[in-house]
N, C-alpha and C. Protein backbone atom coordinates (compact mmCIF):
# COMPACT_ATOMS: atom_id res chain seq x y z
N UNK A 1 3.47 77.66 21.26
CA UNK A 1 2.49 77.26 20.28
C UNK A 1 3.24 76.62 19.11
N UNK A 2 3.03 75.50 18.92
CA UNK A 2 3.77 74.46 17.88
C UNK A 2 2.92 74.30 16.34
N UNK A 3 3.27 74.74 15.49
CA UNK A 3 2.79 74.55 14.12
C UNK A 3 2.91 73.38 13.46
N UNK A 4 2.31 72.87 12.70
CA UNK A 4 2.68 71.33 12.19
C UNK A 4 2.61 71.70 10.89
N UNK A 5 3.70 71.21 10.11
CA UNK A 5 4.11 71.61 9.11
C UNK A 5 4.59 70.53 8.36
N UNK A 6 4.24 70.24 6.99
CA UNK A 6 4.37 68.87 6.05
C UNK A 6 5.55 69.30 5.01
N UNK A 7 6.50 68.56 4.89
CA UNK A 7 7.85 69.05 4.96
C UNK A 7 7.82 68.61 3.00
N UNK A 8 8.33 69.24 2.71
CA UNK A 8 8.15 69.47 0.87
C UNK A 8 8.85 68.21 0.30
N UNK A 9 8.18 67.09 -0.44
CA UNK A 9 8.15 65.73 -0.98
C UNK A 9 7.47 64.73 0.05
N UNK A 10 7.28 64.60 1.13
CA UNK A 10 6.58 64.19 2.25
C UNK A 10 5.29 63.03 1.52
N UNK A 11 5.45 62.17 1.91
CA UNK A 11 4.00 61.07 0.82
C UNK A 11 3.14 61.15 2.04
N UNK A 12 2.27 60.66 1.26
CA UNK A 12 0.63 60.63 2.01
C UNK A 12 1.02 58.84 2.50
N UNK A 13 0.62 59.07 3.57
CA UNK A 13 0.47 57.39 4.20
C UNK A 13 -1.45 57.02 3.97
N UNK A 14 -1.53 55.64 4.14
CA UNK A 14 -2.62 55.55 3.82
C UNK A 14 -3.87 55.77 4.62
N UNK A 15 -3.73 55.61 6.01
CA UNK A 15 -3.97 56.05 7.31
C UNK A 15 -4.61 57.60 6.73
N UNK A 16 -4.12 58.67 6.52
CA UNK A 16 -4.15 60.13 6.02
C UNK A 16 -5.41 59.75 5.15
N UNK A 17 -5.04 59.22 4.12
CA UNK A 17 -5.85 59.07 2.60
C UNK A 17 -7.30 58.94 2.93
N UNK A 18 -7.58 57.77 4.11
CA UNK A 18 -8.82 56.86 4.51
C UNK A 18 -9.51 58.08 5.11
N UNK A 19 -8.69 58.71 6.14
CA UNK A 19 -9.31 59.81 6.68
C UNK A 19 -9.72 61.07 5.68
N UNK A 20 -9.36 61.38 4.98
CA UNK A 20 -9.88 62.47 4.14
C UNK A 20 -11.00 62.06 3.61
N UNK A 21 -10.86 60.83 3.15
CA UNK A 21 -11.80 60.43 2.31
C UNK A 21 -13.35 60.44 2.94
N UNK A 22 -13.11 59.85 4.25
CA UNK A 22 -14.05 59.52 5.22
C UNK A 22 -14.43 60.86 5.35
N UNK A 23 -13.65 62.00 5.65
CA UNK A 23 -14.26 63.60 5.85
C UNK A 23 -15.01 64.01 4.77
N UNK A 24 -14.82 63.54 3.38
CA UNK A 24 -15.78 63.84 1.90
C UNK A 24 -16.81 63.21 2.34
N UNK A 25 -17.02 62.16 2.25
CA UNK A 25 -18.09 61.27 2.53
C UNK A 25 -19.14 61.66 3.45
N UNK A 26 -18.46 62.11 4.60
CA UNK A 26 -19.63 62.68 5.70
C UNK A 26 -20.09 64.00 5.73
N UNK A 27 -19.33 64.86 4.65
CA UNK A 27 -19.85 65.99 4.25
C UNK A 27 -20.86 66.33 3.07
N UNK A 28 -20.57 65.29 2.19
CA UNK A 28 -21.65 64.75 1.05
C UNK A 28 -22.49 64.20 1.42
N UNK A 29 -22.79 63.38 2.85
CA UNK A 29 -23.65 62.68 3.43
C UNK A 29 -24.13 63.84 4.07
N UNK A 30 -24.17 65.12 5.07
CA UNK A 30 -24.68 65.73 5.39
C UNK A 30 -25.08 66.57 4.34
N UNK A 31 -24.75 66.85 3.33
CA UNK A 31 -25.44 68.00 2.75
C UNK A 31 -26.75 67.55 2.09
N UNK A 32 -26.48 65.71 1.86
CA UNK A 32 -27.65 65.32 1.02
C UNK A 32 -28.72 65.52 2.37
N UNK A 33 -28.49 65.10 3.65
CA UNK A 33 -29.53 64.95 4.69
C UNK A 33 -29.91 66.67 4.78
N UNK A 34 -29.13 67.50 4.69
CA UNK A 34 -29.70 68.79 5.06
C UNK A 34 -30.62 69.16 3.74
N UNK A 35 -30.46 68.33 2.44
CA UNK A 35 -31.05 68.81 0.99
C UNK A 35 -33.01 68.34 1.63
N UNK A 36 -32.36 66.92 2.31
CA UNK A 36 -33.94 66.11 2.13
C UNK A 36 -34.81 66.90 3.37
N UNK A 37 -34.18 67.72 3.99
CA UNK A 37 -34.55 68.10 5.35
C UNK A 37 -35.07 69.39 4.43
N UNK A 38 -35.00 69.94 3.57
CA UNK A 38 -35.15 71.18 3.08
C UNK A 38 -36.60 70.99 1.90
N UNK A 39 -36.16 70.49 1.73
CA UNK A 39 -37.93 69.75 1.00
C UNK A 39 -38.86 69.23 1.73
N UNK A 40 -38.58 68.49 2.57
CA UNK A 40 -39.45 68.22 3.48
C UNK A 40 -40.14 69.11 4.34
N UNK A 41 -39.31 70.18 4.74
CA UNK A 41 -40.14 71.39 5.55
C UNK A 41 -40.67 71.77 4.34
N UNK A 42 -40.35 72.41 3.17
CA UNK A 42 -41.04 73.46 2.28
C UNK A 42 -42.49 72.48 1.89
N UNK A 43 -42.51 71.00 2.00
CA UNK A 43 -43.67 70.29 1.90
C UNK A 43 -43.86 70.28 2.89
N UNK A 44 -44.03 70.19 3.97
CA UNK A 44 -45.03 70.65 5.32
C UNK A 44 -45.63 71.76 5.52
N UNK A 45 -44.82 72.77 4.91
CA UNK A 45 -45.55 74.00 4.65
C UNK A 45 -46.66 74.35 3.99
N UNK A 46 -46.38 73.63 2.89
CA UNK A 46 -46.98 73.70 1.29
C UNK A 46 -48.54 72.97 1.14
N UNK A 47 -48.40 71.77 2.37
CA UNK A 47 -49.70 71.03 2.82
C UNK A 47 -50.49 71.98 3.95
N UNK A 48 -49.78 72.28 4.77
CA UNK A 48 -50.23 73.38 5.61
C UNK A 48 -51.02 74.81 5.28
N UNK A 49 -50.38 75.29 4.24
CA UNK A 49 -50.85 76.30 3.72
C UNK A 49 -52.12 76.16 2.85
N UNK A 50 -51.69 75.05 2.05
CA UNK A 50 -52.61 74.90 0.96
C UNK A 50 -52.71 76.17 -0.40
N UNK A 51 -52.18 76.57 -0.41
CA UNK A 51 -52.52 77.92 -1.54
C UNK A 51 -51.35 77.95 -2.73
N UNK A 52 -51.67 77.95 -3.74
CA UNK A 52 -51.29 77.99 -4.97
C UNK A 52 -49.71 78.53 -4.76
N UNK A 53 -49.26 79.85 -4.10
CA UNK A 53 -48.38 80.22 -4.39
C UNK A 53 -47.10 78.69 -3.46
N UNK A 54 -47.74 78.64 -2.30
CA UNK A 54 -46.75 77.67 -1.79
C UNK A 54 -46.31 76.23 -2.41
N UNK A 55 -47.40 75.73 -3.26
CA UNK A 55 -47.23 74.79 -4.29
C UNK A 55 -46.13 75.15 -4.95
N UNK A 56 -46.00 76.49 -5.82
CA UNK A 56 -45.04 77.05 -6.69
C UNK A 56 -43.70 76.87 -5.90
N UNK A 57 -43.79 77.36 -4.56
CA UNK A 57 -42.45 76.93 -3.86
C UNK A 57 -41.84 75.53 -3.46
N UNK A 58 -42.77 74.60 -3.66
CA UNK A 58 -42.50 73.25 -3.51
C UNK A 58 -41.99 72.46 -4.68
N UNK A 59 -42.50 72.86 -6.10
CA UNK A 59 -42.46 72.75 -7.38
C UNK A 59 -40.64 72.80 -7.67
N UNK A 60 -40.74 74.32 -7.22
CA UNK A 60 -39.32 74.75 -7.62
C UNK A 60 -38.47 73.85 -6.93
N UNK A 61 -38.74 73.92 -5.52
CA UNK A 61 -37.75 73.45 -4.42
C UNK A 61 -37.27 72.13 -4.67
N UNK A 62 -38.72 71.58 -5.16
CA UNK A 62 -38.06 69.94 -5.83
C UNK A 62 -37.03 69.75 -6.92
N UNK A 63 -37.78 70.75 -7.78
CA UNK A 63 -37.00 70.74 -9.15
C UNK A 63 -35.43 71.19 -9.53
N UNK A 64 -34.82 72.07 -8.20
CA UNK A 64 -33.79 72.39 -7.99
C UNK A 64 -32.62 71.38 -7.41
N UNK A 65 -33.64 71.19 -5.79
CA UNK A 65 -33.04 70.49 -5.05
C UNK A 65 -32.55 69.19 -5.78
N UNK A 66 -33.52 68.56 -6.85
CA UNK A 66 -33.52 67.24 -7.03
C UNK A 66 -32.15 67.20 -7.92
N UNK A 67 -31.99 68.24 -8.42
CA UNK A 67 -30.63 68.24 -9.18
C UNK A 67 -29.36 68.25 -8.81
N UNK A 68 -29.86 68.90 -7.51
CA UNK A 68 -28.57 68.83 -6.55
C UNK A 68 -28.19 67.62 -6.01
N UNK A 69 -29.35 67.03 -5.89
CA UNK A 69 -28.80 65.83 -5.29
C UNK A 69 -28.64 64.90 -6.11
N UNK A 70 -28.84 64.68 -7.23
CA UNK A 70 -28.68 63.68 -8.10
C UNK A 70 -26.78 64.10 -8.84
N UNK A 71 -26.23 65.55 -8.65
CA UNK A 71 -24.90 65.61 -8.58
C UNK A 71 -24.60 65.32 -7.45
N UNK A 72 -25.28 65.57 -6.36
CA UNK A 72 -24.55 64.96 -5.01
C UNK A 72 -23.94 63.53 -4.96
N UNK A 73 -25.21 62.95 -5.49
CA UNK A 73 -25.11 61.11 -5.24
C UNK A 73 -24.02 60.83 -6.52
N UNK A 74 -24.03 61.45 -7.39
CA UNK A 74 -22.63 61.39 -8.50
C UNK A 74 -21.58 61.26 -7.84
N UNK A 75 -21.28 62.00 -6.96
CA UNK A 75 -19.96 61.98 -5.88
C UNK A 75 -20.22 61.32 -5.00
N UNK A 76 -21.63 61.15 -4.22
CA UNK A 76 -20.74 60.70 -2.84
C UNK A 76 -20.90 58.67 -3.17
N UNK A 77 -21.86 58.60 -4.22
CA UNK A 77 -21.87 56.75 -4.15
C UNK A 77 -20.39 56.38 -4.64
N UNK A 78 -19.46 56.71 -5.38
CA UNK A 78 -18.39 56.45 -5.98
C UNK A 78 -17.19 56.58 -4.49
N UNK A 79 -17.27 57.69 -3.93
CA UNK A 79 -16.32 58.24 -3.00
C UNK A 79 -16.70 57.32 -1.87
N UNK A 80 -17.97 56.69 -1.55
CA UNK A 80 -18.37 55.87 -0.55
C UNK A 80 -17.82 54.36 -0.64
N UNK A 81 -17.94 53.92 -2.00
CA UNK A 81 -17.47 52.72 -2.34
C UNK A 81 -15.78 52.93 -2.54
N UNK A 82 -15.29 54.03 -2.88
CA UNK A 82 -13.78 54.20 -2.41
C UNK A 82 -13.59 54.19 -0.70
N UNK A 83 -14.15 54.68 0.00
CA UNK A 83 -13.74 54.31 1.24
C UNK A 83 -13.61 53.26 1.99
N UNK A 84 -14.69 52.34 1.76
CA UNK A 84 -14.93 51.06 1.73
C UNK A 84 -13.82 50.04 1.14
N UNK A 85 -13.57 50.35 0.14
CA UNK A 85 -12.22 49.67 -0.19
C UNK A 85 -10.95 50.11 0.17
N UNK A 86 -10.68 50.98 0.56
CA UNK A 86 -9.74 51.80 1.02
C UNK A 86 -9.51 51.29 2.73
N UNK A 87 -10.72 51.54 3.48
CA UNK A 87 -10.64 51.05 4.61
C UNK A 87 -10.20 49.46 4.61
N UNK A 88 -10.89 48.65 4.05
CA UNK A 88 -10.07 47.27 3.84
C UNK A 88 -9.14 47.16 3.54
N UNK A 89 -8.38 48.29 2.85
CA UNK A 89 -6.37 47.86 2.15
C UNK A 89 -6.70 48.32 3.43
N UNK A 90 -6.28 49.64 4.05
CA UNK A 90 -5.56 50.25 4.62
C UNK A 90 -5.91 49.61 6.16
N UNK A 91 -5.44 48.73 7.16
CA UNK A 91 -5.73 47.81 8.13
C UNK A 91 -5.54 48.80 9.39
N UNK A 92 -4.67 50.50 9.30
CA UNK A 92 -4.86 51.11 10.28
C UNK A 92 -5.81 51.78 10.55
N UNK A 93 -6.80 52.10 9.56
CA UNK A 93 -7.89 53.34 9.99
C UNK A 93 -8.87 52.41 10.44
């Protein structure tokens, strides 16, 4: 069993960089899709049910969620347009 091990002063090639970056990106991209997926059921519910209290849960759910994602999109539109340029320097990834 072989360990891989990054040897102390070792630089980041750019190849490395593109890829991390690309791993932020698609994890900020899934969390926003799992955010919109999470409002969307609690509003299918909330039409379904019809009753005051499930409104209250839709209310909140927006009012939370929406914050989340408006720090989400703080990170991931900036980190997206870094990859994008990043992938163009970098001609191996």
């Amino acid at each position: 069993m072989s360990e891989r091990t990054v040897a102390r002063g070792e630089r980041l090639d750019g190849t490395r960089v593109v890829r991390v970056l690309g791993y932020a990106v698609y994890v900020l991209a899934t969390l926003l899709a799992l955010s919109l997926l999470t409002v969307g059921t609690i509003a299918i519910i909330a039409e379904l049910k019809g009753t005051w209290h499930w409104a209250i849960h839709l209310q909140s759910t927006v009012s939370y969620v929406g914050l989340f994602i408006s720090y989400l999109l703080t990170a991931l539109v900036p980190l997206f347009g870094l990859l994008l340029v990043s992938r163009w320097w970098v001609d191996d990834a």
